[in-house]
N, C-alpha and C. Protein backbone atom coordinates (compact mmCIF):
# COMPACT_ATOMS: atom_id res chain seq x y z
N UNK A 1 -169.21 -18.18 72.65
CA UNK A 1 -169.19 -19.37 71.84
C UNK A 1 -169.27 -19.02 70.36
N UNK A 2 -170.22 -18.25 69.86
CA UNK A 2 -170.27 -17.59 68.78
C UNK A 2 -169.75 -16.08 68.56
N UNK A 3 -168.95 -15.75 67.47
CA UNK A 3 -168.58 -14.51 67.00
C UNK A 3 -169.23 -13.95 65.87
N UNK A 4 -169.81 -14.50 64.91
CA UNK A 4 -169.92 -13.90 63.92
C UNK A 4 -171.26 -14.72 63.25
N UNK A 5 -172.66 -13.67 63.33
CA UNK A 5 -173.57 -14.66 63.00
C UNK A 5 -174.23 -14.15 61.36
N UNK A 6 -174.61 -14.85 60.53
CA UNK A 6 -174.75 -14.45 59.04
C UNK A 6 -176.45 -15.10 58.55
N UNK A 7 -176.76 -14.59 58.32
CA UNK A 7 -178.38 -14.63 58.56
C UNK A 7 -179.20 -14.46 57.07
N UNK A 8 -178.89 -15.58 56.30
CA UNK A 8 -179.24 -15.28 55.27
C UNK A 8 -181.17 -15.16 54.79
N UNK A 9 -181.04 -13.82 53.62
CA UNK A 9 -182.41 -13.25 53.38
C UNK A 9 -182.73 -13.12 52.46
N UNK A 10 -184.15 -13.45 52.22
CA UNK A 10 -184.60 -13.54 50.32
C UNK A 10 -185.37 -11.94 50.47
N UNK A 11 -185.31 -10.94 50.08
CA UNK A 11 -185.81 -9.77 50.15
C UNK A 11 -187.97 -10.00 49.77
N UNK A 12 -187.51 -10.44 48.59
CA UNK A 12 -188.67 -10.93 48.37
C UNK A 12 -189.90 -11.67 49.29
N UNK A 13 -189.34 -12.54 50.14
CA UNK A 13 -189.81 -13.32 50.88
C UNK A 13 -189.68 -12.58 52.37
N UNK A 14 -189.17 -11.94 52.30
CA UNK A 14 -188.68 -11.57 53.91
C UNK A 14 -190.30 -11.70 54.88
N UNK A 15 -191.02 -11.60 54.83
CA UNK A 15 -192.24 -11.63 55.74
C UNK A 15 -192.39 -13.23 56.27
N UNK A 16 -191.67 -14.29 55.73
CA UNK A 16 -191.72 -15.45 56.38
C UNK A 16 -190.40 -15.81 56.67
N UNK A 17 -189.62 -14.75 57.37
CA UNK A 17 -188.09 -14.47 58.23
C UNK A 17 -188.62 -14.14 59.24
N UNK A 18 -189.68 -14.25 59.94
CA UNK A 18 -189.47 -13.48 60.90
C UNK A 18 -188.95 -14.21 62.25
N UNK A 19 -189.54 -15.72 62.09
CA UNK A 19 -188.79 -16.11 63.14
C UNK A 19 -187.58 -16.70 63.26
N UNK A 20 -186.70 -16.86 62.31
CA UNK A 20 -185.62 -17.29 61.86
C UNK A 20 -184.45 -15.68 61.76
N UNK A 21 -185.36 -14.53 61.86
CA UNK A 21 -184.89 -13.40 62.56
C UNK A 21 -184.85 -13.07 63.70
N UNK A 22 -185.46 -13.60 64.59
CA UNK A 22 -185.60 -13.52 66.05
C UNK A 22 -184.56 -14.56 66.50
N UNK A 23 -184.84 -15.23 66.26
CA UNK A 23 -183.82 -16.49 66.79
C UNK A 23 -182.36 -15.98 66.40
N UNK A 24 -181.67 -15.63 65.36
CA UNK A 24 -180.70 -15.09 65.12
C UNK A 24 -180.37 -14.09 65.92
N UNK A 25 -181.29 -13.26 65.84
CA UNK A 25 -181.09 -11.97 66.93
C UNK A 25 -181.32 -11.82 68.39
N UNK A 26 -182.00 -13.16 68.90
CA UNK A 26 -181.59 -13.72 70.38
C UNK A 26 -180.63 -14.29 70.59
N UNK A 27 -179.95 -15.18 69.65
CA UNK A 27 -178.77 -15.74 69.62
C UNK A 27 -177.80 -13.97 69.71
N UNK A 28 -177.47 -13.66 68.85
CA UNK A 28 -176.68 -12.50 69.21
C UNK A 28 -176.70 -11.41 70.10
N UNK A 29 -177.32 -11.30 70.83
CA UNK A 29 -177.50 -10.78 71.86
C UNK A 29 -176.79 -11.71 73.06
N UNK A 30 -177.44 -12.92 73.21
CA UNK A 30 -177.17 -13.95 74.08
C UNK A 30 -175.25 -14.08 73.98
N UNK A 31 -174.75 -14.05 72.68
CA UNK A 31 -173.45 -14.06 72.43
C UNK A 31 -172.37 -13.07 72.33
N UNK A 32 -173.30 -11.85 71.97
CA UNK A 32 -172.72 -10.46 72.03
C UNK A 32 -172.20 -10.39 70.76
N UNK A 33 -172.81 -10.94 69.58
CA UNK A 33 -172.58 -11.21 68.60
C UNK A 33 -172.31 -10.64 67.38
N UNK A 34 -171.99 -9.71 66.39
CA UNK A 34 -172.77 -9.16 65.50
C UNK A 34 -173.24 -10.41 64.20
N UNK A 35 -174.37 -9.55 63.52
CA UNK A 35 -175.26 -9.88 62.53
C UNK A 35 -175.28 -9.90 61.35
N UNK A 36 -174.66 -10.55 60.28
CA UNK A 36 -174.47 -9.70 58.80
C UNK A 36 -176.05 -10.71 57.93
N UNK A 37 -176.66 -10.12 57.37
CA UNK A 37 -177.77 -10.47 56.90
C UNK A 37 -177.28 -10.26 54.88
N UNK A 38 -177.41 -11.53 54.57
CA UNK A 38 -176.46 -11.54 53.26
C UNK A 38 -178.12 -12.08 52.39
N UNK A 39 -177.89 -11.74 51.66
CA UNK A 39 -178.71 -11.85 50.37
C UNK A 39 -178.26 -12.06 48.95
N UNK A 40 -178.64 -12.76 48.35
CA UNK A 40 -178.00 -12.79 46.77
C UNK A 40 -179.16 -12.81 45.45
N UNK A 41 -178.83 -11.93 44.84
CA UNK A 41 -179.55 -11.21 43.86
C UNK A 41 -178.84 -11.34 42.53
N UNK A 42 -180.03 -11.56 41.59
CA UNK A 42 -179.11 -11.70 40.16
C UNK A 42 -179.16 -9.81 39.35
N UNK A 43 -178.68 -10.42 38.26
CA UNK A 43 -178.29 -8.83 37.23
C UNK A 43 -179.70 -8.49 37.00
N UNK A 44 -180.59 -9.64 36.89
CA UNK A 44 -182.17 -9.16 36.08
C UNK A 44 -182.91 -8.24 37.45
N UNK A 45 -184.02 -7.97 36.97
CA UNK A 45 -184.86 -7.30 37.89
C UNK A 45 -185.38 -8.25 38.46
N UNK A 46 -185.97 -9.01 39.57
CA UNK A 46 -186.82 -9.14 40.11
C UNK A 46 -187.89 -8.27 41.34
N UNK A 47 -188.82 -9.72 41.53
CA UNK A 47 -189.66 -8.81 42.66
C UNK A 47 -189.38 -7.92 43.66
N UNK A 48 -188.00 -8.22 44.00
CA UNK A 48 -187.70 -7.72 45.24
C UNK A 48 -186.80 -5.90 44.74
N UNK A 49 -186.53 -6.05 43.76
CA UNK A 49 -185.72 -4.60 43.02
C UNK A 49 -185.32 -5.36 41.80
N UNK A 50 -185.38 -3.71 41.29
CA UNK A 50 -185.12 -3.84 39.65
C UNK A 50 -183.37 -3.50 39.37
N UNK A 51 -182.62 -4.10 39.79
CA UNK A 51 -181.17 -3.72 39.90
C UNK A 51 -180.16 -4.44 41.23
N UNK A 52 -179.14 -4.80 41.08
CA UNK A 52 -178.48 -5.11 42.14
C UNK A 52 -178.60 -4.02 43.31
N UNK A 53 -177.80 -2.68 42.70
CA UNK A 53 -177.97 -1.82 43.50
C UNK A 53 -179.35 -1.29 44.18
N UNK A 54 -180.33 -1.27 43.66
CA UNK A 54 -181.50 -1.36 44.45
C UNK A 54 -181.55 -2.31 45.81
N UNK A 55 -181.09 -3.10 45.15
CA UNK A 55 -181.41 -4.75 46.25
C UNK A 55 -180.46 -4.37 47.10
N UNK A 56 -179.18 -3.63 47.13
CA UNK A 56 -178.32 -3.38 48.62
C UNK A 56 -178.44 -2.63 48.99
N UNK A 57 -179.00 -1.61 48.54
CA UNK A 57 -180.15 -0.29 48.94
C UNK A 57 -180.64 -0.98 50.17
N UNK A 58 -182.08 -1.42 49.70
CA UNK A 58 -182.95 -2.05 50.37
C UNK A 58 -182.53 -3.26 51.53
N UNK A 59 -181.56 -3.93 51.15
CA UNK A 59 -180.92 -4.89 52.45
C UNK A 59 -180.12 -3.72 53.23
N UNK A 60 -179.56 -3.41 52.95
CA UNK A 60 -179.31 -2.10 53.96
C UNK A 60 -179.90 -1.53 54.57
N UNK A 61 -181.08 -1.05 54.29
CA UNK A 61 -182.15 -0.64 55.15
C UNK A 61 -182.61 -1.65 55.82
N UNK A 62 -182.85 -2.94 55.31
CA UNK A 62 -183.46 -3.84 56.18
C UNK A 62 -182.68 -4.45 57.57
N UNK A 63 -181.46 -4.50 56.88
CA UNK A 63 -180.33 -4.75 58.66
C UNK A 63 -180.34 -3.81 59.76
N UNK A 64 -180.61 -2.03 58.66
CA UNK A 64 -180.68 -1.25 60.03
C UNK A 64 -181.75 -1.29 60.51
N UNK A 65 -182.87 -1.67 59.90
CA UNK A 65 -184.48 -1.72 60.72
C UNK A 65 -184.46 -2.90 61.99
N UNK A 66 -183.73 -4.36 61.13
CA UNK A 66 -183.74 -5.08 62.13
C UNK A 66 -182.77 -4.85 63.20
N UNK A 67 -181.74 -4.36 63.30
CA UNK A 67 -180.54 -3.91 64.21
C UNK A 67 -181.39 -3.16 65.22
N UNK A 68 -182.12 -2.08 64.74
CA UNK A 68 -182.85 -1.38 65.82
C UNK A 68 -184.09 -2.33 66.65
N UNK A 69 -184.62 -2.80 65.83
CA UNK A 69 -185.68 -3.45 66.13
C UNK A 69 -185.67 -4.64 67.54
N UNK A 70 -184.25 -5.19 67.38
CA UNK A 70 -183.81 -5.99 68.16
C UNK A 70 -182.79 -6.16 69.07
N UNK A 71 -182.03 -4.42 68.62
CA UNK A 71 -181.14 -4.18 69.32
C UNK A 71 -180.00 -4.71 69.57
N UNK A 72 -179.48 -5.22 68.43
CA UNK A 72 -178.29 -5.74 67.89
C UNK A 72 -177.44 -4.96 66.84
N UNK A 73 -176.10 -5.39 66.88
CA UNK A 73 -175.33 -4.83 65.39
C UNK A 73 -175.37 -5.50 64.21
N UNK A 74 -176.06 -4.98 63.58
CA UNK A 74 -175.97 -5.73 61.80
C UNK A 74 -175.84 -4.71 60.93
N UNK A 75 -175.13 -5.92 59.58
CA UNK A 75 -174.84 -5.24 58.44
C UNK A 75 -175.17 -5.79 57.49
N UNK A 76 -175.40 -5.58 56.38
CA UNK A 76 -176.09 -6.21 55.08
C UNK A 76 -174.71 -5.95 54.42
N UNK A 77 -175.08 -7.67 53.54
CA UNK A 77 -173.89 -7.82 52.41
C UNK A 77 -174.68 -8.41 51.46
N UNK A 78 -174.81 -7.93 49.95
CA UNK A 78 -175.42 -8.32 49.08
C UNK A 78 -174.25 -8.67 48.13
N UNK A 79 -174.94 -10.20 47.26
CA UNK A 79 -174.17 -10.93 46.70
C UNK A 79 -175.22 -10.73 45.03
N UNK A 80 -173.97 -10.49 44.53
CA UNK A 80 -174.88 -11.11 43.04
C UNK A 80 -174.33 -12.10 42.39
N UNK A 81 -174.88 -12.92 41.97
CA UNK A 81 -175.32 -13.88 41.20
C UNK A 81 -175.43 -14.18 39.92
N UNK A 82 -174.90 -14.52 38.82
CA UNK A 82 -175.83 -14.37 37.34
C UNK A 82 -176.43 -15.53 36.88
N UNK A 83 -176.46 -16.19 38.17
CA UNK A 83 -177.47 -17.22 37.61
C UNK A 83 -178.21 -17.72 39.32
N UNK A 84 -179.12 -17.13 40.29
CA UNK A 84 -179.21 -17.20 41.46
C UNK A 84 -179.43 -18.58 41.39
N UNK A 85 -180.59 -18.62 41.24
CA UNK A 85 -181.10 -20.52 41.19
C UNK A 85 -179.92 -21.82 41.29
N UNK A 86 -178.51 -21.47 40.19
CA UNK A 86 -177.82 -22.51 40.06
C UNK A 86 -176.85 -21.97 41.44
N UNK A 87 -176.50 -20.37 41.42
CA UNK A 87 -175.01 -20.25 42.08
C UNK A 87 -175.17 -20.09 44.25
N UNK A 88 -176.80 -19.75 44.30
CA UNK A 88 -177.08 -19.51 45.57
C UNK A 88 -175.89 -20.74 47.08
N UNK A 89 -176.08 -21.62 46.64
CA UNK A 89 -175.42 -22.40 47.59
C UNK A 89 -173.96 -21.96 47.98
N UNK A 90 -173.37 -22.28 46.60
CA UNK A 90 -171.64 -21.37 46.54
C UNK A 90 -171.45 -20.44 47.00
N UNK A 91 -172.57 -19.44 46.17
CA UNK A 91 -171.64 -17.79 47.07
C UNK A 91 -172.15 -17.85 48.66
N UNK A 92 -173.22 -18.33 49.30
CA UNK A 92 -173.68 -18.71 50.78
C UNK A 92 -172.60 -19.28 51.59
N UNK A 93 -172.20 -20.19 50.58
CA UNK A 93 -170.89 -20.77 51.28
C UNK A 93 -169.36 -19.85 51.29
N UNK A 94 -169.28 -19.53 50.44
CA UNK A 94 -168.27 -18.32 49.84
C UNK A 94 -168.09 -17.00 51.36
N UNK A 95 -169.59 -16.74 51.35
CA UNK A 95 -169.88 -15.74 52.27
C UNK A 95 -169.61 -15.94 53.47
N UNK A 96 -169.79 -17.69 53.99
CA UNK A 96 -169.28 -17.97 55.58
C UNK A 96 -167.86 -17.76 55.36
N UNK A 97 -167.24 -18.13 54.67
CA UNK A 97 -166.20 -18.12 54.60
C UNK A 97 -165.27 -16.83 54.69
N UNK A 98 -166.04 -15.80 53.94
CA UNK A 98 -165.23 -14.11 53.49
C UNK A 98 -165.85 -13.60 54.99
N UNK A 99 -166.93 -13.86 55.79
CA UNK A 99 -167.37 -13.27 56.94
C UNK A 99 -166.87 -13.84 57.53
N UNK A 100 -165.95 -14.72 57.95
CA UNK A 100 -165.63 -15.31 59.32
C UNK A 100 -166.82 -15.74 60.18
N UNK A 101 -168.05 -15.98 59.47
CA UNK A 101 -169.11 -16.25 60.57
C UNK A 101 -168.89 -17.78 60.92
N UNK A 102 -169.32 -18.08 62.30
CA UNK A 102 -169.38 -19.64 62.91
C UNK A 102 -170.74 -19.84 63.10
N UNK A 103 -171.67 -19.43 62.77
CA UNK A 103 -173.19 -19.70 62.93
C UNK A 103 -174.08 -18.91 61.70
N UNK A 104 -174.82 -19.66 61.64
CA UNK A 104 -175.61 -19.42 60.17
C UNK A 104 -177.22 -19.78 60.69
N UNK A 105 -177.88 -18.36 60.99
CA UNK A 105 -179.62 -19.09 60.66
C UNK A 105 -180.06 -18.64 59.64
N UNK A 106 -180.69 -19.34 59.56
CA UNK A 106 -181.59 -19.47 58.30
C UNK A 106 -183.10 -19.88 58.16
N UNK A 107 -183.51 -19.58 57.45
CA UNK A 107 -185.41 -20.66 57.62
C UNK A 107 -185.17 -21.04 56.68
N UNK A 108 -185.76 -21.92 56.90
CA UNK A 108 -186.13 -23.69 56.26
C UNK A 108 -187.03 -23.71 55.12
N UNK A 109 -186.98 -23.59 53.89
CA UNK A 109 -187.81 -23.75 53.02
C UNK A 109 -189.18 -24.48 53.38
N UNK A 110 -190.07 -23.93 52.75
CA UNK A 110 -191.21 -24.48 52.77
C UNK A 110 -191.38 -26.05 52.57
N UNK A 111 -191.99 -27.43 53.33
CA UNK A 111 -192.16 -28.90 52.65
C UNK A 111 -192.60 -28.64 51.22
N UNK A 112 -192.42 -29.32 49.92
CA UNK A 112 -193.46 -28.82 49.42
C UNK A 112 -193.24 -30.32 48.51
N UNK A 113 -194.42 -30.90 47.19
CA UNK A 113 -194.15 -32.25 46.89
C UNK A 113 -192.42 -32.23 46.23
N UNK A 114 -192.58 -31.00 45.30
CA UNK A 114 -191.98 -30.81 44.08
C UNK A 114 -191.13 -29.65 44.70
N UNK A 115 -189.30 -30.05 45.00
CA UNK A 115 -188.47 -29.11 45.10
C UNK A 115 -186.85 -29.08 44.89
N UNK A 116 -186.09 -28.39 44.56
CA UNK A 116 -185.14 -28.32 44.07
C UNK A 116 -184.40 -28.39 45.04
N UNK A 117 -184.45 -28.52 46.41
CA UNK A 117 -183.27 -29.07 47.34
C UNK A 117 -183.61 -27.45 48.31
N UNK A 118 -182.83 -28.09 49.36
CA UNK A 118 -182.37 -26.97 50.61
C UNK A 118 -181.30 -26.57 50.42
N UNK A 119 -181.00 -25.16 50.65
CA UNK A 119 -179.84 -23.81 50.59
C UNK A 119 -179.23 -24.29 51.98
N UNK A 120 -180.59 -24.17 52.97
CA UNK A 120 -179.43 -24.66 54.14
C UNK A 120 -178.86 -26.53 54.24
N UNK A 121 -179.37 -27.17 53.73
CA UNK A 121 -178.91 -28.33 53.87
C UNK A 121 -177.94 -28.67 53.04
N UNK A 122 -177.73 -27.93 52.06
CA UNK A 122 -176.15 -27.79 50.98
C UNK A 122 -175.07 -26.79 52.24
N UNK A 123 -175.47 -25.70 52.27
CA UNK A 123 -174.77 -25.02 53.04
C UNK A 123 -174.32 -25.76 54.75
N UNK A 124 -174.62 -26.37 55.41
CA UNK A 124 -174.27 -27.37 56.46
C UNK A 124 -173.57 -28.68 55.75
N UNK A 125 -173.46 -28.76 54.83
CA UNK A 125 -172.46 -30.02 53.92
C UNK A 125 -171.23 -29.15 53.73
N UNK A 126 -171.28 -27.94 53.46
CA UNK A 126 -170.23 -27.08 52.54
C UNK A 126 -169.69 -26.24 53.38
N UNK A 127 -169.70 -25.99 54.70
CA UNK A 127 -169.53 -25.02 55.62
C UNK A 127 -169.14 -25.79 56.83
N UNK A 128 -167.78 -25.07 57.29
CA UNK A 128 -167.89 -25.17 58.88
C UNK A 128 -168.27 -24.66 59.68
N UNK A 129 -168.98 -23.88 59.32
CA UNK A 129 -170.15 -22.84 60.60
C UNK A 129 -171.21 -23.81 61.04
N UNK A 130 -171.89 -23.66 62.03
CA UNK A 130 -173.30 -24.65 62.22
C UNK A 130 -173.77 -23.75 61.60
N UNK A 131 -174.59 -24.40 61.29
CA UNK A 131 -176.34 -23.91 60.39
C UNK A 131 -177.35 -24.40 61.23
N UNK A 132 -178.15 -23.31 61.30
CA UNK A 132 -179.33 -23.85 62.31
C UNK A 132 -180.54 -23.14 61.16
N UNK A 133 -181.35 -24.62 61.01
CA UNK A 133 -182.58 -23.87 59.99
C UNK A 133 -183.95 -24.03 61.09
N UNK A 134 -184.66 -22.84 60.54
CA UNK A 134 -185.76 -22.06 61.69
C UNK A 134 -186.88 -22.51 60.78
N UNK A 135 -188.00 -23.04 61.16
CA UNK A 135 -188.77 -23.70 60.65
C UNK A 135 -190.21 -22.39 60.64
N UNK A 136 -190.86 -22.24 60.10
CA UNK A 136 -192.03 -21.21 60.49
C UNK A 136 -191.90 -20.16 60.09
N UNK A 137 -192.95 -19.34 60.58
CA UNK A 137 -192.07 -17.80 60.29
C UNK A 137 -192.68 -16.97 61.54
């Protein structure tokens, strides 16, 4: 049913992926699927690396940790950005599109009073892939 699953990741945040990584990676298994785990990073340094290239460094390592971990095929595709905050939705969408993926998990932003909108709830407006957002971590 599914071919191509895209699993988007904040490097920074990654410790509250975890179950929105499992679920992806039961889904692909269940489908025989592979995994591309996409991330988008701007030119500045942040928390997560001080450089783009750092940041696909490090997502690279992180697809092969999770690939083993769960025993699936994944690959990391890092996106940059020069403005993440405004461009995140586009290139997400951009990315279903250049991956051929038909399924998209994701976790669900935190409730919170004060917030600037959902990545996955733009991205399920802007995409013909389903989007399935994973609540928890």
């Amino acid at each position: 049913m599914y071919t191509r699953i895209m699993i988007p990741v904040d490097l920074a945040h990654k410790d509250q992926l975890t179950k929105a990584i499992r679920t992806g990676a039961d889904l692909a298994r269940h489908y025989k699927a592979p995994v591309t785990f996409v991330g988008v990073t701007g030119v500045q340094p942040t928390p997560a690396a001080h450089s783009p290239e750092e940041y696909s460094r490090k997502l690279d390592a992180f697809a092969k940790a999770e690939a083993e971990a769960h025993g699936i095929e994944a690959t990391a595709k890092t996106i940059v950005a020069h403005d993440p905050m405004v461009e995140t939705d586009r290139k997400l969408a951009d990315a279903v599109k250049e991956l051929e993926a038909d399924l998209v998990v994701m976790g669900s932003h935190i409730p919170r009073a004060f917030e600037f909108g959902s990545h996955g709830g733009a991205l399920a407006s802007h995409s013909s892939a389903t989007v399935m957002l994973v609540r928890g971590d």
